[in-house]
N, C-alpha and C. Protein backbone atom coordinates (compact mmCIF):
# COMPACT_ATOMS: atom_id res chain seq x y z
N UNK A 1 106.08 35.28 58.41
CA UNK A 1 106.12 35.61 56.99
C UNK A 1 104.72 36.03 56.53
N UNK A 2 104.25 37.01 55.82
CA UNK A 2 103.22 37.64 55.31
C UNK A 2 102.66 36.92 54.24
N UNK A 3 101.58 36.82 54.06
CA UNK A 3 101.25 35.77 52.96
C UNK A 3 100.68 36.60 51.58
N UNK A 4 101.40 35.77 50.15
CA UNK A 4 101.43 36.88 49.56
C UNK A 4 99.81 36.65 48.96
N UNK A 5 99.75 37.63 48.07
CA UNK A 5 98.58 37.56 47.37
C UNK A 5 98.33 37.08 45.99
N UNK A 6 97.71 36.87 45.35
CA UNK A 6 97.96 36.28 44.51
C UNK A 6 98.41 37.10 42.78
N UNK A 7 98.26 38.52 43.02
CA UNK A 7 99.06 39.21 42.71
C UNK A 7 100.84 39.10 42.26
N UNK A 8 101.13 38.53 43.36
CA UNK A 8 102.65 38.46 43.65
C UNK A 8 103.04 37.17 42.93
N UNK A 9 101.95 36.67 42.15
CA UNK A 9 102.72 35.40 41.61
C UNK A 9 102.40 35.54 40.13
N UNK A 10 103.17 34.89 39.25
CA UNK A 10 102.84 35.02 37.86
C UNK A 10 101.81 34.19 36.93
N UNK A 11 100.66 34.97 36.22
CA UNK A 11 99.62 34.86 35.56
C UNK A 11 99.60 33.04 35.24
N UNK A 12 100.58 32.66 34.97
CA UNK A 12 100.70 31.64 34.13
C UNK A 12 100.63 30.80 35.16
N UNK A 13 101.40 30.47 36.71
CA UNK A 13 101.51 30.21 37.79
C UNK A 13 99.98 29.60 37.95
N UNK A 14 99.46 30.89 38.27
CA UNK A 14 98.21 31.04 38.73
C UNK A 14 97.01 30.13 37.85
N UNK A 15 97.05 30.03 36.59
CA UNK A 15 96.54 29.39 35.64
C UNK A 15 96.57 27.85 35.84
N UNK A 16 98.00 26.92 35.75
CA UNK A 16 98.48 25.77 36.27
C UNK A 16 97.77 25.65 37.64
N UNK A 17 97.31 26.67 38.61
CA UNK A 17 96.94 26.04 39.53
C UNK A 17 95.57 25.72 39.73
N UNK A 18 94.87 26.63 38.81
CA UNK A 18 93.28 26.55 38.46
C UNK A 18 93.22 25.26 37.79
N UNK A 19 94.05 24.79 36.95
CA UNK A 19 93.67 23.50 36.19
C UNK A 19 93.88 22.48 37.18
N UNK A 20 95.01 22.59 37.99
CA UNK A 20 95.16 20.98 39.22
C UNK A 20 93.90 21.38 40.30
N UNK A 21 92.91 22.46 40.49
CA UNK A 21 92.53 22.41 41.41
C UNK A 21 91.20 22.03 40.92
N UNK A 22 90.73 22.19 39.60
CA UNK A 22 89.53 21.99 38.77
C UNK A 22 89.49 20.50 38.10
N UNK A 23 90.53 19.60 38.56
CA UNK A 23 90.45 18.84 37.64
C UNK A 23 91.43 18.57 36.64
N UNK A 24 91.75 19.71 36.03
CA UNK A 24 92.17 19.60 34.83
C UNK A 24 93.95 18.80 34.32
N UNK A 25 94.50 18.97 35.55
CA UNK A 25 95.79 18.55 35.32
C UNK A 25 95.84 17.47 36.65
N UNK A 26 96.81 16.53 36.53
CA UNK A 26 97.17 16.03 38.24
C UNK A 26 97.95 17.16 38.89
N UNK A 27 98.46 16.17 40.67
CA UNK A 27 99.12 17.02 40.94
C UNK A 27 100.77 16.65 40.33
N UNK A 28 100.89 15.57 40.01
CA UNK A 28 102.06 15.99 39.51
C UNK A 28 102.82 16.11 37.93
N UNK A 29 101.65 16.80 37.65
CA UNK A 29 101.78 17.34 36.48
C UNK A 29 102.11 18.98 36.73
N UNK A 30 100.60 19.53 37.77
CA UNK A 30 101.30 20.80 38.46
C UNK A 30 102.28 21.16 38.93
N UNK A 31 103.14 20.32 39.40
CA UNK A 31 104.53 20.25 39.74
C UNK A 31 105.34 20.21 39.01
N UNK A 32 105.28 20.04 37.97
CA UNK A 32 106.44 19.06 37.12
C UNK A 32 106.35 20.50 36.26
N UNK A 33 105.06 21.21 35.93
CA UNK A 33 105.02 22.29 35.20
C UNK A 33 105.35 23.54 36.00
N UNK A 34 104.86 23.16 37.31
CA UNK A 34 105.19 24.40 38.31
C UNK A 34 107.12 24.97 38.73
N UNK A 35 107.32 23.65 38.25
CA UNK A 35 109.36 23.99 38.64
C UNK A 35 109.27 24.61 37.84
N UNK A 36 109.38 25.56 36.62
CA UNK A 36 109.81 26.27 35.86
C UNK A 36 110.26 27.88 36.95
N UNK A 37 109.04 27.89 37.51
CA UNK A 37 109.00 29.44 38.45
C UNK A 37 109.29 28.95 39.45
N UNK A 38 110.05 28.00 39.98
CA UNK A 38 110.88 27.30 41.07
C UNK A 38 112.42 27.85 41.35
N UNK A 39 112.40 29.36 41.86
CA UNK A 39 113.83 30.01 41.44
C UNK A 39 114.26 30.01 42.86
N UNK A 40 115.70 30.70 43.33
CA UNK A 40 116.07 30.68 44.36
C UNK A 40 115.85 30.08 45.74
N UNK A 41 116.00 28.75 45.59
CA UNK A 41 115.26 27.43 46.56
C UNK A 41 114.22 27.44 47.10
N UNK A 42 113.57 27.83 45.62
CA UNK A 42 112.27 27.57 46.28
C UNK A 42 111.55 26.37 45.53
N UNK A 43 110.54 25.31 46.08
CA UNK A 43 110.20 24.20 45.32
C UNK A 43 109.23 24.45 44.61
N UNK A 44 108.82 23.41 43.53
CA UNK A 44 107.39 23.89 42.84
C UNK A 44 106.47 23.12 44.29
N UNK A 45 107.15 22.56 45.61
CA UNK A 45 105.85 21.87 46.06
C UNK A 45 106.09 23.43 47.09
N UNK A 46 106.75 23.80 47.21
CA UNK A 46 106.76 25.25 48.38
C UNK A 46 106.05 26.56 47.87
N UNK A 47 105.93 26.48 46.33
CA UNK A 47 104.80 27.26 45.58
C UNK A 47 103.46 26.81 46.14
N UNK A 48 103.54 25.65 45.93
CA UNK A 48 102.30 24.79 45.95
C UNK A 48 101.58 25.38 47.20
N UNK A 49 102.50 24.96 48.20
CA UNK A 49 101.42 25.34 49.84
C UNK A 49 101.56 27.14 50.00
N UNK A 50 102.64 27.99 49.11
CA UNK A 50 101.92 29.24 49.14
C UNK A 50 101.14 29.44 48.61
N UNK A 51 100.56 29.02 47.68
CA UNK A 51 99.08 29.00 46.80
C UNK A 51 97.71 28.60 46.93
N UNK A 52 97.88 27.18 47.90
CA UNK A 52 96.87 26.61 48.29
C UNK A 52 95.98 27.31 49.59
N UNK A 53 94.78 27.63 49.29
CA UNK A 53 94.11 28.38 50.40
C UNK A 53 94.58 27.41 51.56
N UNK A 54 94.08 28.45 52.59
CA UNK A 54 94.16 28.12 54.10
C UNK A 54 92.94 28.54 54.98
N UNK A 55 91.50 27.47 54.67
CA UNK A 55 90.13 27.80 55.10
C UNK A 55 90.51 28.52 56.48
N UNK A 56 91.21 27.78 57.63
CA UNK A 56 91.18 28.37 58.87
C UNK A 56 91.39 29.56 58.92
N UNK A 57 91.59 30.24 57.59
CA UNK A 57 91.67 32.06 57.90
C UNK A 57 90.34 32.72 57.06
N UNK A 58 89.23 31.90 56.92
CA UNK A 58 88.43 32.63 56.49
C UNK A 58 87.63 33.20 57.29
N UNK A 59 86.58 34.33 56.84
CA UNK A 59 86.30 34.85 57.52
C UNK A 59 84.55 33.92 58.20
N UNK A 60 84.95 33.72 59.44
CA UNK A 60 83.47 33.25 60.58
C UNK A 60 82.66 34.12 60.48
N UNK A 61 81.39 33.73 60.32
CA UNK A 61 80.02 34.27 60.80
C UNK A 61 79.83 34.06 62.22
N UNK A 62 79.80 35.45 63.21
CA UNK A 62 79.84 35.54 64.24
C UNK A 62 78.33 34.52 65.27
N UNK A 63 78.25 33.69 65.73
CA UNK A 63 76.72 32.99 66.44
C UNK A 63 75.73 33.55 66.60
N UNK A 64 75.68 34.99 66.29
CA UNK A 64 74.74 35.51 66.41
C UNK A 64 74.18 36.71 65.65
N UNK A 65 75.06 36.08 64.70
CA UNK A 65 74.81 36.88 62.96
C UNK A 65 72.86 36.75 62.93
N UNK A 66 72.35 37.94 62.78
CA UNK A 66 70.63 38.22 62.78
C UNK A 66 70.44 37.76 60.79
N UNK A 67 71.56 37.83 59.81
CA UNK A 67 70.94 37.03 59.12
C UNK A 67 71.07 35.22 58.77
N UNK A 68 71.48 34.71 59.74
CA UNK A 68 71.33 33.24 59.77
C UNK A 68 70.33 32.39 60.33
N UNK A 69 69.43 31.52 60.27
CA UNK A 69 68.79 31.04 60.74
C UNK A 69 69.19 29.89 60.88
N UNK A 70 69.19 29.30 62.30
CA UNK A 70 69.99 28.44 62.75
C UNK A 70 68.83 27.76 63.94
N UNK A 71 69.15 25.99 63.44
CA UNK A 71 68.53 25.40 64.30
C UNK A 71 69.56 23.92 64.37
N UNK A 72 68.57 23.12 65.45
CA UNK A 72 69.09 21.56 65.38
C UNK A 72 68.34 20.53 64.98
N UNK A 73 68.42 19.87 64.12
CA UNK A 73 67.55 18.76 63.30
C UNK A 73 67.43 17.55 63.91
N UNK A 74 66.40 16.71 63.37
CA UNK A 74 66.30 15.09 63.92
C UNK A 74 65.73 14.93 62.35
N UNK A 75 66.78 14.22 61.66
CA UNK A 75 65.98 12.94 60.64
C UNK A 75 66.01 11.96 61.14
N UNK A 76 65.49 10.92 60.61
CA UNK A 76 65.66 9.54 60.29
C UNK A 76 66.29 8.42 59.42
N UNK A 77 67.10 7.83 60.00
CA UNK A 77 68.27 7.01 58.77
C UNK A 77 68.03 5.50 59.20
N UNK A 78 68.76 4.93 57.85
CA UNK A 78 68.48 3.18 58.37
C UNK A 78 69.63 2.95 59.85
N UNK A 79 69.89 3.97 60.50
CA UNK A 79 70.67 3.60 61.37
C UNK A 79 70.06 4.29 62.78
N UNK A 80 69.10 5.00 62.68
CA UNK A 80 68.12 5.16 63.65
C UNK A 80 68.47 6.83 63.50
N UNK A 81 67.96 7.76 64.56
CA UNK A 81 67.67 8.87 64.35
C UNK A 81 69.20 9.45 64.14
N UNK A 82 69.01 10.53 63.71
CA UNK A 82 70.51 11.39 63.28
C UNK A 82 70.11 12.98 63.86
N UNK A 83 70.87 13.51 64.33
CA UNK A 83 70.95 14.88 64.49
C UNK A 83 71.95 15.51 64.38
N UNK A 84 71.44 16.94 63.27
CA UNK A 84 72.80 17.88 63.03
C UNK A 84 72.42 19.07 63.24
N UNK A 85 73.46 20.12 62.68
CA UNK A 85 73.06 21.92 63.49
C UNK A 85 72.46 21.76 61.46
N UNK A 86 71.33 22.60 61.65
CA UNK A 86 71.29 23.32 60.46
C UNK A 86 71.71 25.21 60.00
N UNK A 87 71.99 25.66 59.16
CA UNK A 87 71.92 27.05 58.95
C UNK A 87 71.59 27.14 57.56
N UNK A 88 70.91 28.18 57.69
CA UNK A 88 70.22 28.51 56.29
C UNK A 88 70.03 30.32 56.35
N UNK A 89 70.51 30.87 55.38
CA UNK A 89 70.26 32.37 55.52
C UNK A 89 69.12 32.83 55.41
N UNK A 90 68.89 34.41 56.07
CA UNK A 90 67.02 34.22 55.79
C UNK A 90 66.82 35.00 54.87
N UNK A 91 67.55 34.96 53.79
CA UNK A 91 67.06 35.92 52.75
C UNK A 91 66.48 34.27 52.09
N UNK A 92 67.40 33.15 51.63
CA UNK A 92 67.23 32.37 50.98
C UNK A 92 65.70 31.83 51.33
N UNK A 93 65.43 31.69 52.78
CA UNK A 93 64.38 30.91 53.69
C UNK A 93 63.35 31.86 52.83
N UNK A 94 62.69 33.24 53.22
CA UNK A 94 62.50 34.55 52.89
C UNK A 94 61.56 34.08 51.22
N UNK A 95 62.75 33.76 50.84
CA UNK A 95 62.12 33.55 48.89
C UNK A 95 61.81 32.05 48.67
N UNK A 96 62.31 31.20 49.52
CA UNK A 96 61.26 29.73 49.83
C UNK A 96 59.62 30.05 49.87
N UNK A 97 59.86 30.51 50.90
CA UNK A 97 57.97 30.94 50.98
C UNK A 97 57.40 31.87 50.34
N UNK A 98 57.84 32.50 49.15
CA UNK A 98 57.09 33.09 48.89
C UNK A 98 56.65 33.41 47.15
C-alpha cells in the first residue's frame, strides 16, 4: 500500500493531529475527535498510524557525508568514564570559532 501524503487527508484531520502531537489534546481525545473522518472501516486509531511518521524512512546521512564532522568521545560521569559517537556539522563547528 502507498503511503499517502498528507495532502490526501482533510485540513481539519491534520490540525487534531498537530494538537495530540504538541501537547495540546490527549490521545484519546484525538481519537474520540478523529472518528468523525472514520468512514468505510476505517478506525480513528487506523488514521492514527497512517498519520504518524515512520522515522525508519527518513532520509540517512551517508558515513561519509564531507559535511559532518564526526568523532568518538570520552567524558567523565559519577559512574566512571562514558563513551559516545559525536556528530556535529561543519558549517555549525565553522561559526563556533569564529
Amino acid at each position: 500500500m502507498e503511503r499517502k501524503k498528507a495532502s490526501d487527508f482533510p485540513r481539519e484531520l491534520l490540525s487534531l493531529l498537530d494538537g495530540y502531537v504538541h501537547g495540546g489534546i490527549s490521545r484519546r481525545q484525538f481519537l474520540d475527535r478523529a472518528q468523525k473522518f472514520a468512514v468505510g472501516g476505517v478506525t480513528a486509531m487506523a488514521l492514527f498510524e497512517m498519520l504518524r511518521p515512520n522515522y525508519a524512512w527518513a532520509i540517512q546521512v551517508p558515513p561519509d557525508d564531507k559535511r559532518i564532522k564526526a568523532s568518538t568521545e570520552t567524558v567523565p560521569s559519577p559512574q566512571g568514564m562514558w563513551r559516545g559517537a559525536s556528530r556535529s556539522p561543519i558549517s555549525l563547528l565553522s561559526r563556533r570559532t569564529s
